[in-house]
N, C-alpha and C. Protein backbone atom coordinates (compact mmCIF):
# COMPACT_ATOMS: atom_id res chain seq x y z
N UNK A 1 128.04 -36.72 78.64
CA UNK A 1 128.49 -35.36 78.54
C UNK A 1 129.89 -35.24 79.15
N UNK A 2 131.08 -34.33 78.72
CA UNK A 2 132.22 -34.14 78.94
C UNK A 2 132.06 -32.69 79.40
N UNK A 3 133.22 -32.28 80.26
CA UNK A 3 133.08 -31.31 80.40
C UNK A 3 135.39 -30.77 80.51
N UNK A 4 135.48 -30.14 79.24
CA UNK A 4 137.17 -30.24 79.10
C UNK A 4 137.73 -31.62 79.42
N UNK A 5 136.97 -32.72 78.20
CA UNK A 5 137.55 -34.06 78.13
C UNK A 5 137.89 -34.86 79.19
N UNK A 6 136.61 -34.57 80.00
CA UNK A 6 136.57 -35.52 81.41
C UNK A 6 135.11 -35.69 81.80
N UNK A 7 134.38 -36.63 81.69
CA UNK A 7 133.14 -36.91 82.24
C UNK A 7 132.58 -35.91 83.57
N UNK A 8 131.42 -35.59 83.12
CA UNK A 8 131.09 -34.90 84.78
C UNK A 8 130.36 -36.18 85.52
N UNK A 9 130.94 -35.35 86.42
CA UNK A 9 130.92 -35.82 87.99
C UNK A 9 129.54 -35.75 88.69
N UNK A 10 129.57 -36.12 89.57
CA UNK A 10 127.89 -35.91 90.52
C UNK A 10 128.16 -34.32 90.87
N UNK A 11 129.70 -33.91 91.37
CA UNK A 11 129.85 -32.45 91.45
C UNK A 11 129.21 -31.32 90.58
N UNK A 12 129.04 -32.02 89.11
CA UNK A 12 129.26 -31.25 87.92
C UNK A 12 127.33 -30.66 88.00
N UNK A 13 126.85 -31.75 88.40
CA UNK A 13 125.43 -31.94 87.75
C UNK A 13 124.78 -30.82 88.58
N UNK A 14 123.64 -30.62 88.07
CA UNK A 14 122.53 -29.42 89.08
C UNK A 14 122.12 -30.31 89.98
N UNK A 15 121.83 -28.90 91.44
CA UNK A 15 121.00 -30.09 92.38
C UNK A 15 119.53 -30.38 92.08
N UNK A 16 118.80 -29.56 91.16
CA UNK A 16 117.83 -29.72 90.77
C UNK A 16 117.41 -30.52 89.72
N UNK A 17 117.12 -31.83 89.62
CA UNK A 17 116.55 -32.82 88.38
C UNK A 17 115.20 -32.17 87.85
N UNK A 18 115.20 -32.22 86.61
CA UNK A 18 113.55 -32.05 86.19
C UNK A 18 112.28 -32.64 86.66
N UNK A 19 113.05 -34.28 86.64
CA UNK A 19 111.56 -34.96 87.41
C UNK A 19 112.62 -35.94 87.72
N UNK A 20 112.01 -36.29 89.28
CA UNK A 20 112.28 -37.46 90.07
C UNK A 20 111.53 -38.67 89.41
N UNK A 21 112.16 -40.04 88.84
CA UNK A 21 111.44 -41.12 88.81
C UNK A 21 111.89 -41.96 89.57
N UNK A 22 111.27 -42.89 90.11
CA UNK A 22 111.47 -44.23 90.79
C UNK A 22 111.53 -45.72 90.23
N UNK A 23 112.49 -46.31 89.75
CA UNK A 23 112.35 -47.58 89.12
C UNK A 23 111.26 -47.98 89.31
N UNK A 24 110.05 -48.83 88.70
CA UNK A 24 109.41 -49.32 89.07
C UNK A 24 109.52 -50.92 89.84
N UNK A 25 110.77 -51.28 89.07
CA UNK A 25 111.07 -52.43 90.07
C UNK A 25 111.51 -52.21 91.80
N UNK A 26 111.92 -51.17 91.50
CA UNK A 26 112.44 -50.73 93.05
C UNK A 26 111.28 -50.51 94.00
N UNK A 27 110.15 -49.72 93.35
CA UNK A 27 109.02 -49.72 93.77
C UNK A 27 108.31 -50.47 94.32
N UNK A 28 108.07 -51.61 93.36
CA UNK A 28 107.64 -52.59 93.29
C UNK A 28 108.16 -53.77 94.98
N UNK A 29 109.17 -53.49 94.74
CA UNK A 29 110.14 -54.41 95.73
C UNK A 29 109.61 -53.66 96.85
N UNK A 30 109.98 -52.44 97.26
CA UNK A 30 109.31 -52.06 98.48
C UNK A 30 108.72 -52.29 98.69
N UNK A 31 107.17 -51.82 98.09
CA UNK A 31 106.09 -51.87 98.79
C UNK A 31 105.35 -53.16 98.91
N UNK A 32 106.26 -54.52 98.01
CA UNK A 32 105.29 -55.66 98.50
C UNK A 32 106.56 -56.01 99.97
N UNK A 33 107.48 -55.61 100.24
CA UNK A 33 107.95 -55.51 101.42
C UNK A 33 107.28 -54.96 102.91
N UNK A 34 106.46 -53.78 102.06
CA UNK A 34 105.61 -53.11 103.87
C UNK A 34 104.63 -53.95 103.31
N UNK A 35 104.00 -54.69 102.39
CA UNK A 35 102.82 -55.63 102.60
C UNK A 35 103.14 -56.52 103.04
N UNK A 36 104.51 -57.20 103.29
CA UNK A 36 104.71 -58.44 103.78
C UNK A 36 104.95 -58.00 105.08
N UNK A 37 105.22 -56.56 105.74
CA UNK A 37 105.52 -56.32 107.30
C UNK A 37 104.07 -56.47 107.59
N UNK A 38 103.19 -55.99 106.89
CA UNK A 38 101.89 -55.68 107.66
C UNK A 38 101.05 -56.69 107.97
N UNK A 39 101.76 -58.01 106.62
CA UNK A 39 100.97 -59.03 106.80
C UNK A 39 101.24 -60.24 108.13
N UNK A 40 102.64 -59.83 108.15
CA UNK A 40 102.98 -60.69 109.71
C UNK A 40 102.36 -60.01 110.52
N UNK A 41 101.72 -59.09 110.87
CA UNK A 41 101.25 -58.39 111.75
C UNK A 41 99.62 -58.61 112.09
N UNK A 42 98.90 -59.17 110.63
CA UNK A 42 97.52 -59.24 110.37
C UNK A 42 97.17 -60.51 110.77
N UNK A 43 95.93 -61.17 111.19
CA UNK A 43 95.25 -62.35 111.22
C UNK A 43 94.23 -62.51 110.11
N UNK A 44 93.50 -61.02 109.76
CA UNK A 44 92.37 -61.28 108.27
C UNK A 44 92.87 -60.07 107.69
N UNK A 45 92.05 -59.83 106.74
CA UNK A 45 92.02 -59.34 105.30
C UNK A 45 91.72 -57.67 106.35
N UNK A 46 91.04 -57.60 106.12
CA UNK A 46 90.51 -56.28 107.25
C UNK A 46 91.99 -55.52 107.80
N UNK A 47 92.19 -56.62 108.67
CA UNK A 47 93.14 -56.08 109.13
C UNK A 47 94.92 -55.45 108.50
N UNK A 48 94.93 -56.11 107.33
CA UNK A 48 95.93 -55.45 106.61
C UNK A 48 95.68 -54.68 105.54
N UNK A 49 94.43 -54.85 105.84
CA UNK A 49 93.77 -52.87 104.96
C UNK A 49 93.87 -52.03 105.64
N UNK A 50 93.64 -52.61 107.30
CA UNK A 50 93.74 -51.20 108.20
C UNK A 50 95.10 -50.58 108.39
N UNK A 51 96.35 -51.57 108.46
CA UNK A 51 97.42 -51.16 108.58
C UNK A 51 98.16 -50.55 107.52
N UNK A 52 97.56 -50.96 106.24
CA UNK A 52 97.96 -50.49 105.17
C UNK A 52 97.68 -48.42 104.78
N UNK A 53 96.39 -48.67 105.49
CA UNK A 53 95.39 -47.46 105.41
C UNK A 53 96.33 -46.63 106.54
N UNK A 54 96.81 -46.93 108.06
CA UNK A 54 97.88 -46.29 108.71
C UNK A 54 99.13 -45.51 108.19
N UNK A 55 99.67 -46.75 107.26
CA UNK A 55 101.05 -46.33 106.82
C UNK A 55 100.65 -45.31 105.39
N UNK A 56 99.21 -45.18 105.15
CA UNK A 56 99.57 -44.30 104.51
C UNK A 56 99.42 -42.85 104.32
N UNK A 57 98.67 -42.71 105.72
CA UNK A 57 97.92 -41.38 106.15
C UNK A 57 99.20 -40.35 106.16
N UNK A 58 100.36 -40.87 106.79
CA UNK A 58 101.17 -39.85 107.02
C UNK A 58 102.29 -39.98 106.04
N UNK A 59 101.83 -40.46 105.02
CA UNK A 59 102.87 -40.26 103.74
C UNK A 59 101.97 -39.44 102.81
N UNK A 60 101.05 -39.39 103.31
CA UNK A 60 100.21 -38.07 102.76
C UNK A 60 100.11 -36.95 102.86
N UNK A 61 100.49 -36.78 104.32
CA UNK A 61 100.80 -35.76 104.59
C UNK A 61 101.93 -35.00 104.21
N UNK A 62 102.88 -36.10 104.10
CA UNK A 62 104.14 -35.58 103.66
C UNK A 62 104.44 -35.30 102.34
N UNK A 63 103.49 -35.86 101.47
CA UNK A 63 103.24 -35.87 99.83
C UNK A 63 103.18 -34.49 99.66
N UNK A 64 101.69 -33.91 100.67
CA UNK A 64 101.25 -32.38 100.40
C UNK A 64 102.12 -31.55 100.72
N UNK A 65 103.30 -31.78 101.54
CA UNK A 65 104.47 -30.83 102.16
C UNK A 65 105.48 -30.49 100.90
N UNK A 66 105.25 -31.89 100.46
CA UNK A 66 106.24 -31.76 99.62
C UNK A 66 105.93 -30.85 98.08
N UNK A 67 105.01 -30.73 98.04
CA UNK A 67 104.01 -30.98 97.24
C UNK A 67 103.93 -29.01 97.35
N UNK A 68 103.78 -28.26 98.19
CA UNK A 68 103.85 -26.72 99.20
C UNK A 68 104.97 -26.67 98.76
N UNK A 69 106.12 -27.57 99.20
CA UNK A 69 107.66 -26.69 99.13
C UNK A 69 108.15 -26.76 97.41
N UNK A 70 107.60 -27.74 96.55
CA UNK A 70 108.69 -27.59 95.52
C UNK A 70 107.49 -26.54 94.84
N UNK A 71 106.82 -26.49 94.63
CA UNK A 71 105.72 -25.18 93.99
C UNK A 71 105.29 -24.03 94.46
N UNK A 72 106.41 -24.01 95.36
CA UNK A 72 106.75 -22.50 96.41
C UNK A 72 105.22 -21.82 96.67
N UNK A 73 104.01 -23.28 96.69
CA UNK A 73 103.08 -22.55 97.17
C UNK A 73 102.62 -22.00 98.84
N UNK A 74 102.71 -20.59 99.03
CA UNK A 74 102.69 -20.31 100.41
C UNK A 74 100.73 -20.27 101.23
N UNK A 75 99.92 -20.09 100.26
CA UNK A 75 99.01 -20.49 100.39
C UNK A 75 98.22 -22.19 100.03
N UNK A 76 97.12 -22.59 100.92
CA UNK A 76 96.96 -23.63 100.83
C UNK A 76 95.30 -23.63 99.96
N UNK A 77 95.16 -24.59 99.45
CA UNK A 77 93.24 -24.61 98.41
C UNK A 77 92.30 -24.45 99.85
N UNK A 78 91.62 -23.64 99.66
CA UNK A 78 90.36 -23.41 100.98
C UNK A 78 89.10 -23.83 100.36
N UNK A 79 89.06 -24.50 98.95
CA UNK A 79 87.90 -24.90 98.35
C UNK A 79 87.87 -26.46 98.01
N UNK A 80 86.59 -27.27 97.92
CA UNK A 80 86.63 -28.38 98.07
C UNK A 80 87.31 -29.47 96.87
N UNK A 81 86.37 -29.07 95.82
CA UNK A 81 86.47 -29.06 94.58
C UNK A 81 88.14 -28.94 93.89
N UNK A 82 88.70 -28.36 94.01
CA UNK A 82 90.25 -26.95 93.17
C UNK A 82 91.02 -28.59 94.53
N UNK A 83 90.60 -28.63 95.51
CA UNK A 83 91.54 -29.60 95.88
C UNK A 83 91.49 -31.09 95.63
N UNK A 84 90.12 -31.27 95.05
CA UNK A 84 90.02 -32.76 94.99
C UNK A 84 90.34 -32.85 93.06
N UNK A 85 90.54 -31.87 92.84
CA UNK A 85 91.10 -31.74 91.16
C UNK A 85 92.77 -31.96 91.54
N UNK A 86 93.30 -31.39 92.16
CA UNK A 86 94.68 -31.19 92.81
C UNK A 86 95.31 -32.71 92.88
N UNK A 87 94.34 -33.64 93.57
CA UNK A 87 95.03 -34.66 93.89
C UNK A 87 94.45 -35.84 92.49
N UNK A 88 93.75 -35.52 92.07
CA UNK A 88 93.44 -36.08 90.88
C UNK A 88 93.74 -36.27 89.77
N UNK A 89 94.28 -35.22 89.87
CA UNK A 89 95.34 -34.35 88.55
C UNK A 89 96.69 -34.39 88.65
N UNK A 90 97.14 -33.49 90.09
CA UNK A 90 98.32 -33.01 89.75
C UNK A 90 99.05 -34.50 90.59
N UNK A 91 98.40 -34.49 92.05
CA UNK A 91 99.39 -35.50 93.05
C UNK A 91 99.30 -36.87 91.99
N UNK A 92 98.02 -37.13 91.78
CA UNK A 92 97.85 -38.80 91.07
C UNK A 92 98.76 -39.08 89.37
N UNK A 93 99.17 -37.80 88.97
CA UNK A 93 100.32 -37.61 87.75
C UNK A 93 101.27 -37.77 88.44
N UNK A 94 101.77 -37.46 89.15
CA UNK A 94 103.45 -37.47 89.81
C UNK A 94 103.44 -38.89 90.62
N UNK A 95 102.40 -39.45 90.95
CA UNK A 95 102.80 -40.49 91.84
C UNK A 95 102.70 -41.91 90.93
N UNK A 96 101.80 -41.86 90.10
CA UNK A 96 101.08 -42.62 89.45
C UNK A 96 101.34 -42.96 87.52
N UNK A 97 101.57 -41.67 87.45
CA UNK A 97 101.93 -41.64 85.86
C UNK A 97 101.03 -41.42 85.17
N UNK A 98 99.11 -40.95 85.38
CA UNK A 98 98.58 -40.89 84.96
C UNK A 98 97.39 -39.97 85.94
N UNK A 99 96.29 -39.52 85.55
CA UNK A 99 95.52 -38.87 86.53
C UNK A 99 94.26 -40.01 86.88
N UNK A 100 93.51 -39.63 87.65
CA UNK A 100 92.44 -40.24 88.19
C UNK A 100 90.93 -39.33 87.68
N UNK A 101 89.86 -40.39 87.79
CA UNK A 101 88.55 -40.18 87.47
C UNK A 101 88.14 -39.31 89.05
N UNK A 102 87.60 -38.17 88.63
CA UNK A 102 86.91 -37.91 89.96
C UNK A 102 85.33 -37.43 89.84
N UNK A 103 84.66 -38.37 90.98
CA UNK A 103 83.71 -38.58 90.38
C UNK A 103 82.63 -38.25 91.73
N UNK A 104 81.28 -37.46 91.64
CA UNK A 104 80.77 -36.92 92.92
C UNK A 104 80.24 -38.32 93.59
N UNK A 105 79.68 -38.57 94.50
CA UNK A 105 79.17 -39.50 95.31
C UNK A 105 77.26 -39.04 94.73
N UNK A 106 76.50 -39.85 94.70
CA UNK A 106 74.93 -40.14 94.01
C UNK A 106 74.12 -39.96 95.19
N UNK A 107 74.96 -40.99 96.21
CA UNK A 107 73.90 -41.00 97.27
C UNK A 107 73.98 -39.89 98.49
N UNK A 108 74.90 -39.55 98.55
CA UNK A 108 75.41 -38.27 99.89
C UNK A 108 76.19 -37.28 99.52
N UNK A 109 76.03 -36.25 100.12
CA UNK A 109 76.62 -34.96 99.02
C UNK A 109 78.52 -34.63 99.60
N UNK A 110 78.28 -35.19 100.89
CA UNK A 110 79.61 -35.27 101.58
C UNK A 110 80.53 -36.37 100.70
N UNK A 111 80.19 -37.29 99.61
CA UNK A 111 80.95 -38.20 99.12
C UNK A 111 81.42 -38.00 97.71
N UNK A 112 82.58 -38.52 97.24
CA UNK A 112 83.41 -38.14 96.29
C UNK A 112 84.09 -39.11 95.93
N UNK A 113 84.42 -39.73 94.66
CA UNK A 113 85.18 -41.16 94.73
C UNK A 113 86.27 -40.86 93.25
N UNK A 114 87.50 -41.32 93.95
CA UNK A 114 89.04 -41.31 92.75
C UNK A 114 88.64 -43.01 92.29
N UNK A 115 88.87 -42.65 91.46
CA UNK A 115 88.71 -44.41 90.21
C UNK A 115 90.14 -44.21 89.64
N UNK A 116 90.36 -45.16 89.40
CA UNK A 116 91.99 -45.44 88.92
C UNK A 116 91.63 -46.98 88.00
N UNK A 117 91.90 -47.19 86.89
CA UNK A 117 91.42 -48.62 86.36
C UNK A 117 92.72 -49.07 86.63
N UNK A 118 93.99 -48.82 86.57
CA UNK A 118 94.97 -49.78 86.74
C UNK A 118 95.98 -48.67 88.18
N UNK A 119 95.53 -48.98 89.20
CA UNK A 119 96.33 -48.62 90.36
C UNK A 119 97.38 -49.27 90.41
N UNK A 120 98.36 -48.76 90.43
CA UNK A 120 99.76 -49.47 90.62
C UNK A 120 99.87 -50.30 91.69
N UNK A 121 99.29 -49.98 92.86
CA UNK A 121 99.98 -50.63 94.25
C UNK A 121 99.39 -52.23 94.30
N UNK A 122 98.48 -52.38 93.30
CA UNK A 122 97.65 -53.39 93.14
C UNK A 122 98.35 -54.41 91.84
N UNK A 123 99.48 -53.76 91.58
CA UNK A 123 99.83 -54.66 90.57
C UNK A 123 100.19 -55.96 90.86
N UNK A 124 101.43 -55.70 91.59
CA UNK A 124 102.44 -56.63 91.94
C UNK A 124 101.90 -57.69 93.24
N UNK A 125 101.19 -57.38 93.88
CA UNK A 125 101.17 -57.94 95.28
C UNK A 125 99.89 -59.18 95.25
N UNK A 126 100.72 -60.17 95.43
CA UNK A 126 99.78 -61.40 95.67
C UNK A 126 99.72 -61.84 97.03
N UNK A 127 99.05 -62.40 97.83
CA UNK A 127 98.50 -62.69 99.23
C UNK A 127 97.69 -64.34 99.23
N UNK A 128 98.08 -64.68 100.51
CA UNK A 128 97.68 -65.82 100.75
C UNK A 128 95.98 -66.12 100.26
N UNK A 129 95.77 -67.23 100.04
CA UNK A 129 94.46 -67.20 99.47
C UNK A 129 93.28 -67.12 100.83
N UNK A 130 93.46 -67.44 102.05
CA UNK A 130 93.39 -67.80 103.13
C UNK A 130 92.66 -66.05 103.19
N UNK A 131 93.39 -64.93 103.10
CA UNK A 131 93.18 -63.56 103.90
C UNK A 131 91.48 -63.27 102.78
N UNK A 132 91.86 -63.95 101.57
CA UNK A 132 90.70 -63.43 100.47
C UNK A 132 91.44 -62.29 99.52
N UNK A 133 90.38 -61.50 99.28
CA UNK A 133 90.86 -60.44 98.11
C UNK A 133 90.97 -59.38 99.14
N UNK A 134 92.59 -59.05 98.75
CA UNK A 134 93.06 -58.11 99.61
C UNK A 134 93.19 -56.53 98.56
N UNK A 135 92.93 -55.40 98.67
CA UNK A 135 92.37 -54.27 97.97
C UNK A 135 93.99 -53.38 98.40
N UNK A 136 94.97 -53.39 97.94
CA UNK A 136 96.19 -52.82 98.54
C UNK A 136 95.88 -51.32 98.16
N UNK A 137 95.08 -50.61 97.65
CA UNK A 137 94.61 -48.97 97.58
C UNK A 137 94.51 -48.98 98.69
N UNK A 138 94.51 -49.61 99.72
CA UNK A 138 94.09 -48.99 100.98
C UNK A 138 95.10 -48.04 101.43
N UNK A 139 96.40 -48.49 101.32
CA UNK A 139 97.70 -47.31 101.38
C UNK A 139 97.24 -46.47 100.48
N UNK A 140 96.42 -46.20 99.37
CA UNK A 140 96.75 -45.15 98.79
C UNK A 140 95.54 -44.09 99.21
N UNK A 141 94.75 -45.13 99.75
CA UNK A 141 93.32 -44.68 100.77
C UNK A 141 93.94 -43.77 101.53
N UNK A 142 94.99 -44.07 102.18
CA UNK A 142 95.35 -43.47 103.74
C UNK A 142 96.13 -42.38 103.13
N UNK A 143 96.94 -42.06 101.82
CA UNK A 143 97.35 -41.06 101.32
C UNK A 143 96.42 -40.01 100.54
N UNK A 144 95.46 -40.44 100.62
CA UNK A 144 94.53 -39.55 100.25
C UNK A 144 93.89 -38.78 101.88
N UNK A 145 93.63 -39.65 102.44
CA UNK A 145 93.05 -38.82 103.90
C UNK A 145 94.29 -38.10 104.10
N UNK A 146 95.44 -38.80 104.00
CA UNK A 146 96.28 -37.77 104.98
C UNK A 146 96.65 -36.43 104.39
N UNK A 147 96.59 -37.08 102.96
CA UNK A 147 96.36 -35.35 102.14
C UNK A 147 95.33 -34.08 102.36
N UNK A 148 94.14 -34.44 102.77
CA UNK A 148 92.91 -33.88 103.14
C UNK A 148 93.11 -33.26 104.18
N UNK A 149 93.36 -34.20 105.20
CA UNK A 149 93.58 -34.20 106.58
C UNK A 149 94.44 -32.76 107.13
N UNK A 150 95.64 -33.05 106.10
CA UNK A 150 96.61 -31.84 106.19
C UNK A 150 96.33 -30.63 105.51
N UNK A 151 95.51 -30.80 104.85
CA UNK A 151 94.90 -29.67 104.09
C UNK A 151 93.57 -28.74 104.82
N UNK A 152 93.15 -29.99 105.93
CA UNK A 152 92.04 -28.90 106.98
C UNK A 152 91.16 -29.60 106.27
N UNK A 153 91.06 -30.15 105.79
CA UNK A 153 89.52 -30.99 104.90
C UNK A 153 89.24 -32.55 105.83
N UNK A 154 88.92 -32.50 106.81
CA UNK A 154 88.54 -33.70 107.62
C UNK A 154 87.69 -34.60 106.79
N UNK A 155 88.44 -35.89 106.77
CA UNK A 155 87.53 -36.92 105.89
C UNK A 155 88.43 -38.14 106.06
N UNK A 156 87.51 -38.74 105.94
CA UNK A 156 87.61 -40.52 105.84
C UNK A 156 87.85 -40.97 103.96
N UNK A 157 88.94 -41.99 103.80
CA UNK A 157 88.93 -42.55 102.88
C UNK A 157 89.15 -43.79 102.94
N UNK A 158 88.67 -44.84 101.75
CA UNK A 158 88.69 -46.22 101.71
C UNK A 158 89.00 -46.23 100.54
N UNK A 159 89.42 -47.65 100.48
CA UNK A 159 89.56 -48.13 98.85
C UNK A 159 88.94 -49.68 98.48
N UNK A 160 87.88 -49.36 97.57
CA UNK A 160 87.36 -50.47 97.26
C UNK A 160 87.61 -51.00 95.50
N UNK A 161 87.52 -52.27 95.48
CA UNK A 161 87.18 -52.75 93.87
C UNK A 161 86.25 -53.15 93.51
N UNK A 162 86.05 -52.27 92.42
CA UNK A 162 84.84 -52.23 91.51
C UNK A 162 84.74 -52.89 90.25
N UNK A 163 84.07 -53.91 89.89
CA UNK A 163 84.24 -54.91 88.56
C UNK A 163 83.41 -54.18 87.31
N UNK A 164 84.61 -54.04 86.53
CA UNK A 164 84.05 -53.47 85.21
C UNK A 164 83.32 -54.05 84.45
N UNK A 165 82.33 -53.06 83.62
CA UNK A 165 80.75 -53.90 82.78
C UNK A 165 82.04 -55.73 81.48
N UNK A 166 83.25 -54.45 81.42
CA UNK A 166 83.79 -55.32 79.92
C UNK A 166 84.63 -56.17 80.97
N UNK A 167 84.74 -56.83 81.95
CA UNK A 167 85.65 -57.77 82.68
C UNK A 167 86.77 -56.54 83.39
N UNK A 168 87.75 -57.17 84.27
CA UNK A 168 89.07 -56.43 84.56
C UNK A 168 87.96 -55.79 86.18
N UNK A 169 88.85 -55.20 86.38
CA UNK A 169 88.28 -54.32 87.72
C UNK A 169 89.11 -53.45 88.09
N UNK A 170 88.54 -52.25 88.93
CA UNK A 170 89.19 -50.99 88.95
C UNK A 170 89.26 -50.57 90.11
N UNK A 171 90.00 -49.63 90.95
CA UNK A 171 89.78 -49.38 92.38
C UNK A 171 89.32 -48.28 92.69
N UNK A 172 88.41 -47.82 93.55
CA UNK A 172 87.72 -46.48 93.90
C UNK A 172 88.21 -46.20 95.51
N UNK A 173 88.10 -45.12 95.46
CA UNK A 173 88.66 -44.62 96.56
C UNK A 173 87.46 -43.78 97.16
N UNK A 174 87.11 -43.78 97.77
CA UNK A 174 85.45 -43.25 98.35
C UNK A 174 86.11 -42.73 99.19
N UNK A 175 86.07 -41.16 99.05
CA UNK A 175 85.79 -39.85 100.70
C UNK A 175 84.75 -39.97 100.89
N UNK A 176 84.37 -39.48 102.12
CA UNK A 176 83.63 -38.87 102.81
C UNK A 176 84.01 -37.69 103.89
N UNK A 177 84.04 -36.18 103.95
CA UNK A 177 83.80 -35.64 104.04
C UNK A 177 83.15 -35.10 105.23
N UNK A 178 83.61 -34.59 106.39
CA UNK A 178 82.95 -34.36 107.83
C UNK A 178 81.74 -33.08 107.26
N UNK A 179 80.65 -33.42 108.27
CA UNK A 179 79.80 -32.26 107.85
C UNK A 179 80.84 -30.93 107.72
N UNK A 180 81.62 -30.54 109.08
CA UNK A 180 82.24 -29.26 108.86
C UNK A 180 82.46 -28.69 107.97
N UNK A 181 83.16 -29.74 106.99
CA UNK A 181 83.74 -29.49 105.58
C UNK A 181 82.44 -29.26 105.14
N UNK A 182 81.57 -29.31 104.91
CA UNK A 182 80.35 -29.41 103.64
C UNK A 182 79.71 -28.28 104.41
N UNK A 183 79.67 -27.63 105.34
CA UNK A 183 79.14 -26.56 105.85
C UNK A 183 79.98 -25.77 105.55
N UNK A 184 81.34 -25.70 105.59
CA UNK A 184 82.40 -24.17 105.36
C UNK A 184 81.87 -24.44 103.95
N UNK A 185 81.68 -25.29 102.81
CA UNK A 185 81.66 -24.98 101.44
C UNK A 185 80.63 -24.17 101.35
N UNK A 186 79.67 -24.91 102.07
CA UNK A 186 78.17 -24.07 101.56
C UNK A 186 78.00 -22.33 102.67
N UNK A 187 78.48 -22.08 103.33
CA UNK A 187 78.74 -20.69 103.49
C UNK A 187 79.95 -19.86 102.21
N UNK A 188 80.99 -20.95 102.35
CA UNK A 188 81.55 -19.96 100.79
C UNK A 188 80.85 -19.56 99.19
N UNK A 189 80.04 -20.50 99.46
CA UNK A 189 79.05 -20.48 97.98
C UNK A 189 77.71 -19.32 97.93
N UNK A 190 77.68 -19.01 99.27
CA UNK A 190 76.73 -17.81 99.94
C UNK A 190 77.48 -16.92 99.86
């Protein structure tokens, strides 16, 4: 684009882009970078799920901030459900490129699990054979609690892999849910 037969400038442009994307190579490069910080840091497999699961609690938090300020929402979801659609839908489209399965928990009513068949963070990252099968959702584990977390919804998340009936395997992300939470629902439903 010209603007009176002179290219615009970074001056020229809006400060507002339609949508932020992130190379995926750039992506890519990072984050097997904080897997390689976390892994000098680790002795087993465990342990660089846990650190992984750290670094990502409070990028969750900051997801949902961000997440408040560009959708000038001044109220926050006070329902369980409308928020676990939220991050399923709206956060797991913007971060991900696609939405997530959300799916109730069978055995406990406090549980809730995001399925993703091709999680990104799991693409790129290979690990010593030594640690075993390392589950890198666990960062996206910890961005899911910290989303919750900041939202007043106290809960635990993990990320596990689950082997599909047709081959391939997929990653689940299992909440759980503090009673508190499952008691404010069931007085709002009264």
């Amino acid at each position: 684009m010209e603007r009176r037969g002179r290219p615009l400038s970074v001056y020229d442009r809006p400060l507002q882009k339609p949508r932020n994307e992130v190379s995926l190579s750039a992506f890519a490069f990072l984050f097997s970078e904080v897997v390689d910080y976390c892994l000098k840091k680790a002795n087993v497999m465990q342990e660089l799920e846990e650190r992984l699961h750290e670094l990502g609690v409070p990028a969750g938090a900051r997801v949902l901030d961000l997440y408040c300020c560009r959708e000038n929402r001044n109220r926050r979801e006070t329902r369980l459900l409308p928020m676990l659609n939220f991050i399923a839908q709206t956060v797991w489209k913007q971060l991900f490129g696609h939405s997530a399965d959300l799916l109730k928990g069978q055995d406990h009513e406090n549980e809730y699990m995001l399925n993703d068949k091709a999680l990104l963070v799991n693409s790129f990252i290979t690990v010593p054979r030594d640690l075993g099968d390392v589950n890198c959702g666990a960062f996206v584990a910890g961005m899911v609690e910290g989303i919750l977390r900041s939202a007043e919804f106290p809960a635990t998340a993990s990320a596990h892999t689950v082997e599909e009936p047709g081959g391939g395997s997929s990653t689940t992300i299992l909440v759980r849910f503090e009673e508190s939470v499952m008691a404010r629902e069931k007085s709002k439903a009264s």
